[in-house]
C-alpha atoms as a PDB file:
ATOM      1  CA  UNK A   1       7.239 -13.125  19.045  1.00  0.00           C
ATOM      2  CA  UNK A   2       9.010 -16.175  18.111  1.00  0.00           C
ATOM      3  CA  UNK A   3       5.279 -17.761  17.118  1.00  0.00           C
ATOM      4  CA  UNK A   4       5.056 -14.781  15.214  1.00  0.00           C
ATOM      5  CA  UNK A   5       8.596 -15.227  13.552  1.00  0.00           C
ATOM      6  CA  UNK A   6       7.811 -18.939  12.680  1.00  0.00           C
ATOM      7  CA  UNK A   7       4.598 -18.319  11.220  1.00  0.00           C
ATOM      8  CA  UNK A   8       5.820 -15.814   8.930  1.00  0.00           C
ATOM      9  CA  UNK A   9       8.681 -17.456   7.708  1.00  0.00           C
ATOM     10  CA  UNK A  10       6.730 -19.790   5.381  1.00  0.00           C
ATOM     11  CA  UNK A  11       5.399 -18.321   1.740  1.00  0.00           C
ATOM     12  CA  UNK A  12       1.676 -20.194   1.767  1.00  0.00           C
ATOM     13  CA  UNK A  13       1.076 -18.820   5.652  1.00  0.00           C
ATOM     14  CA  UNK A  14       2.264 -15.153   3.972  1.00  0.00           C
ATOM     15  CA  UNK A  15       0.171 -15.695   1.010  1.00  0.00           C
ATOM     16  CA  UNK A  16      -3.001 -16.580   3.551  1.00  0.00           C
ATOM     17  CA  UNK A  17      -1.742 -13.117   5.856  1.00  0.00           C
ATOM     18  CA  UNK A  18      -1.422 -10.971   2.248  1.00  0.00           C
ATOM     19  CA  UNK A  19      -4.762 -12.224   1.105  1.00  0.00           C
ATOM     20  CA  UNK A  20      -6.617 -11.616   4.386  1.00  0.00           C
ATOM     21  CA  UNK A  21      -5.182  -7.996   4.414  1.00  0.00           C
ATOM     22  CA  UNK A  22      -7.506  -7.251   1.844  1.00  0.00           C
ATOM     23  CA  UNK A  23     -10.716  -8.343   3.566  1.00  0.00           C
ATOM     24  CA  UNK A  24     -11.645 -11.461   5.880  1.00  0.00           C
ATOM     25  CA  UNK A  25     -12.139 -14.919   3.871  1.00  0.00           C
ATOM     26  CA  UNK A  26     -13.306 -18.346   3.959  1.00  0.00           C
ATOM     27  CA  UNK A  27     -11.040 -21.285   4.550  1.00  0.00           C
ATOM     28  CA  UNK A  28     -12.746 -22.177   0.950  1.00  0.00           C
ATOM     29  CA  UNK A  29     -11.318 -18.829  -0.440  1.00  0.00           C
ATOM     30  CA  UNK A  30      -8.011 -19.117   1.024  1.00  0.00           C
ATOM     31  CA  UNK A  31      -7.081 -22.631  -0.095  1.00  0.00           C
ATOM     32  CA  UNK A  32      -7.511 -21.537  -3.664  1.00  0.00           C
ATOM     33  CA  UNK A  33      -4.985 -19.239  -2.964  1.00  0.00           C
ATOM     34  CA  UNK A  34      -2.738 -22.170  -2.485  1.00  0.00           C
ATOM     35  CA  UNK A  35      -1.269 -24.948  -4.521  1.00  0.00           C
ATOM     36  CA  UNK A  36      -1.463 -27.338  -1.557  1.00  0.00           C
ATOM     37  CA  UNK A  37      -4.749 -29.515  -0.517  1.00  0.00           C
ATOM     38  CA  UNK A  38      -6.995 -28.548   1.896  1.00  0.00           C
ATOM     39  CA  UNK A  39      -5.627 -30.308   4.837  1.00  0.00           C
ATOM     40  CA  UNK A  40      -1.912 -28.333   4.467  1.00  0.00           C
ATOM     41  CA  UNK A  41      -4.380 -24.956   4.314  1.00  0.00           C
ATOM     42  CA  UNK A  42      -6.165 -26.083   7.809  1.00  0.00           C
ATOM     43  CA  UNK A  43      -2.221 -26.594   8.974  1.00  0.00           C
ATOM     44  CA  UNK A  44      -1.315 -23.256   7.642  1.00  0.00           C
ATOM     45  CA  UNK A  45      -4.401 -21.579   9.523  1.00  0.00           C
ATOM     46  CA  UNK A  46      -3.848 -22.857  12.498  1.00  0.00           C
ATOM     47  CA  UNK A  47      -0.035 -21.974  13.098  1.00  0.00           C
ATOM     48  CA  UNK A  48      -1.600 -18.562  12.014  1.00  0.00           C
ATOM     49  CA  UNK A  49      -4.168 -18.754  15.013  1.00  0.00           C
ATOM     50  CA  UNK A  50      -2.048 -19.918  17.106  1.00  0.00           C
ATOM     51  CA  UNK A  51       0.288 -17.097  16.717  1.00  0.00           C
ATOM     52  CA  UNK A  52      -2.462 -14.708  17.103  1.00  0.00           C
ATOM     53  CA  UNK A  53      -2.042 -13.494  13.804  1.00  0.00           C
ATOM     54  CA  UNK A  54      -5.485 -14.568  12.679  1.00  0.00           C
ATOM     55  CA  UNK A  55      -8.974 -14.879  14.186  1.00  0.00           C
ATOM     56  CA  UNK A  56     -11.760 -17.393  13.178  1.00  0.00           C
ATOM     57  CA  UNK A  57     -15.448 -16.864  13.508  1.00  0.00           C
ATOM     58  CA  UNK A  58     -18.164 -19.079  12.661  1.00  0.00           C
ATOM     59  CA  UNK A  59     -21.200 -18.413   9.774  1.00  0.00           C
ATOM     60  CA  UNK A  60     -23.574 -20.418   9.503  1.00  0.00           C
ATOM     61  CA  UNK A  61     -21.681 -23.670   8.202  1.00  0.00           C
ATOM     62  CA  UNK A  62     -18.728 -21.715   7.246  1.00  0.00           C
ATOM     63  CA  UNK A  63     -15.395 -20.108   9.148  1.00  0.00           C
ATOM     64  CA  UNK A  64     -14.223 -17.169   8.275  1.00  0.00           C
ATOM     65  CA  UNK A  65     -10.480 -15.826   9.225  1.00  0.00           C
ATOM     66  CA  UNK A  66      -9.455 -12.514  10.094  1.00  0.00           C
ATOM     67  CA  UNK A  67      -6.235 -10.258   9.950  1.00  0.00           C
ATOM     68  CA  UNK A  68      -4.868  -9.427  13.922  1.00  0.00           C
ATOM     69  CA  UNK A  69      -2.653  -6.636  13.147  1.00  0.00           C
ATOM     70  CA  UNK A  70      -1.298  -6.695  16.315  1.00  0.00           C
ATOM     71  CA  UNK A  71       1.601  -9.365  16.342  1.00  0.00           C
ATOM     72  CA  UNK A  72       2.790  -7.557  13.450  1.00  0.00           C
ATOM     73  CA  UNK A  73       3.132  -4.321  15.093  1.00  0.00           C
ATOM     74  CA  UNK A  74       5.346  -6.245  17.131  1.00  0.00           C
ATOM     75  CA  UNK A  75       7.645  -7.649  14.987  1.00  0.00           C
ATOM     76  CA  UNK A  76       7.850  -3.703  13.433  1.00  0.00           C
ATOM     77  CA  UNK A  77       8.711  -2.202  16.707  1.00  0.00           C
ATOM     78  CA  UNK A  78      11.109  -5.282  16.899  1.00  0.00           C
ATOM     79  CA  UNK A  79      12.787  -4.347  13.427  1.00  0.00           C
ATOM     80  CA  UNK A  80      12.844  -0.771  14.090  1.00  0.00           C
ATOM     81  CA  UNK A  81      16.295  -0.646  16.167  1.00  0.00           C
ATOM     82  CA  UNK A  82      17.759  -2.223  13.248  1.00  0.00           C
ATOM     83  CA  UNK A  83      16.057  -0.233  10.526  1.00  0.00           C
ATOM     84  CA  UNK A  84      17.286   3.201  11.509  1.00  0.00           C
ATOM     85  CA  UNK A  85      21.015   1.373  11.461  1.00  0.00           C
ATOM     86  CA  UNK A  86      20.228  -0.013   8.151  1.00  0.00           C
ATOM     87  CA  UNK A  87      18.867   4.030   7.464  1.00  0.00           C
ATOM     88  CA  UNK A  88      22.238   5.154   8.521  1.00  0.00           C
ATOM     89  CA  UNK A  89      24.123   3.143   7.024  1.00  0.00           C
ATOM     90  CA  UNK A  90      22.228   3.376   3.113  1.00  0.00           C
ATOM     91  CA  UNK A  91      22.868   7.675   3.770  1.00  0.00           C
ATOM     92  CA  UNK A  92      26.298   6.943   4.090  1.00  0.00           C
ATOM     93  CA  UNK A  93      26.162   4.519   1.113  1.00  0.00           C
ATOM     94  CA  UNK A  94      24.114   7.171  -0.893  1.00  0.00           C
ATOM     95  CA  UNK A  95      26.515   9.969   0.077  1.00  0.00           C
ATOM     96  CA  UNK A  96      29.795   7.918  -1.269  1.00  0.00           C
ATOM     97  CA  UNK A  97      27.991   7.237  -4.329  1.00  0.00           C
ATOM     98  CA  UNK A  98      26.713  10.560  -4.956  1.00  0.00           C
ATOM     99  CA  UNK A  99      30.434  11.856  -4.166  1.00  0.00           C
ATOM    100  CA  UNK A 100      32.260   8.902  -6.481  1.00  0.00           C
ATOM    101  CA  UNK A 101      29.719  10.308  -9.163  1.00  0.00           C
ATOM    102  CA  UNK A 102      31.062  13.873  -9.182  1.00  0.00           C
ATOM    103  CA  UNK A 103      34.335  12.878  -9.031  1.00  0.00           C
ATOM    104  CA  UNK A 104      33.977  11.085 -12.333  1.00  0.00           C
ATOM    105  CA  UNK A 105      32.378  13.689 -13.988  1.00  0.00           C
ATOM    106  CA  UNK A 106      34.911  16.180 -12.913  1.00  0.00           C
ATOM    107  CA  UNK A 107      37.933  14.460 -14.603  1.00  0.00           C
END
């Protein structure tokens, strides 16, 4: 997961991941995306391989990359114990608004 972790923490790689959400693309396709040259896209790609985040397949002369879900599914199941205590603790928050609210409006 720590792959995973790394990889996301850059903006370009989650631009790349964001893009190829909405269908698979050429490395072409993607480094438009970018405001970075070609080689820094091939660098981008590959930490996103590498983490298993993406897949690459060859056509013809081209490569075209691929969204694996999976890693991601991870790092959700990872963030779920803390996202029911962040739950918990927004009620709470919610509840001593709502209440600071009608105490206002009742003086």
């Amino acid at each position: 997961m720590d792959a995973v972790m790394h990889a996301l923490s850059d903006s370009s790689r989650r631009t790349v991941l964001d893009a190829l959400e909405q269908g698979d693309a050429t490395v072409n396709e993607l480094a438009a995306l970018l405001p970075i040259a070609r080689p820094g896209v091939s660098r981008h790609l590959r930490v996103l391989r590498e983490a298993g985040l993406v897949e690459v397949r060859p056509e013809a002369q081209r490569r075209v990359y691929s969204l694996r879900p999976e890693p991601l599914a991870e790092v959700d199941d990872w963030l779920g114990r803390y996202r029911s205590r962040w739950e918990q603790h927004l009620g709470a928050l919610h509840t001593e608004v709502a209440r600071g609210r009608k105490q206002r409006s009742a003086r």
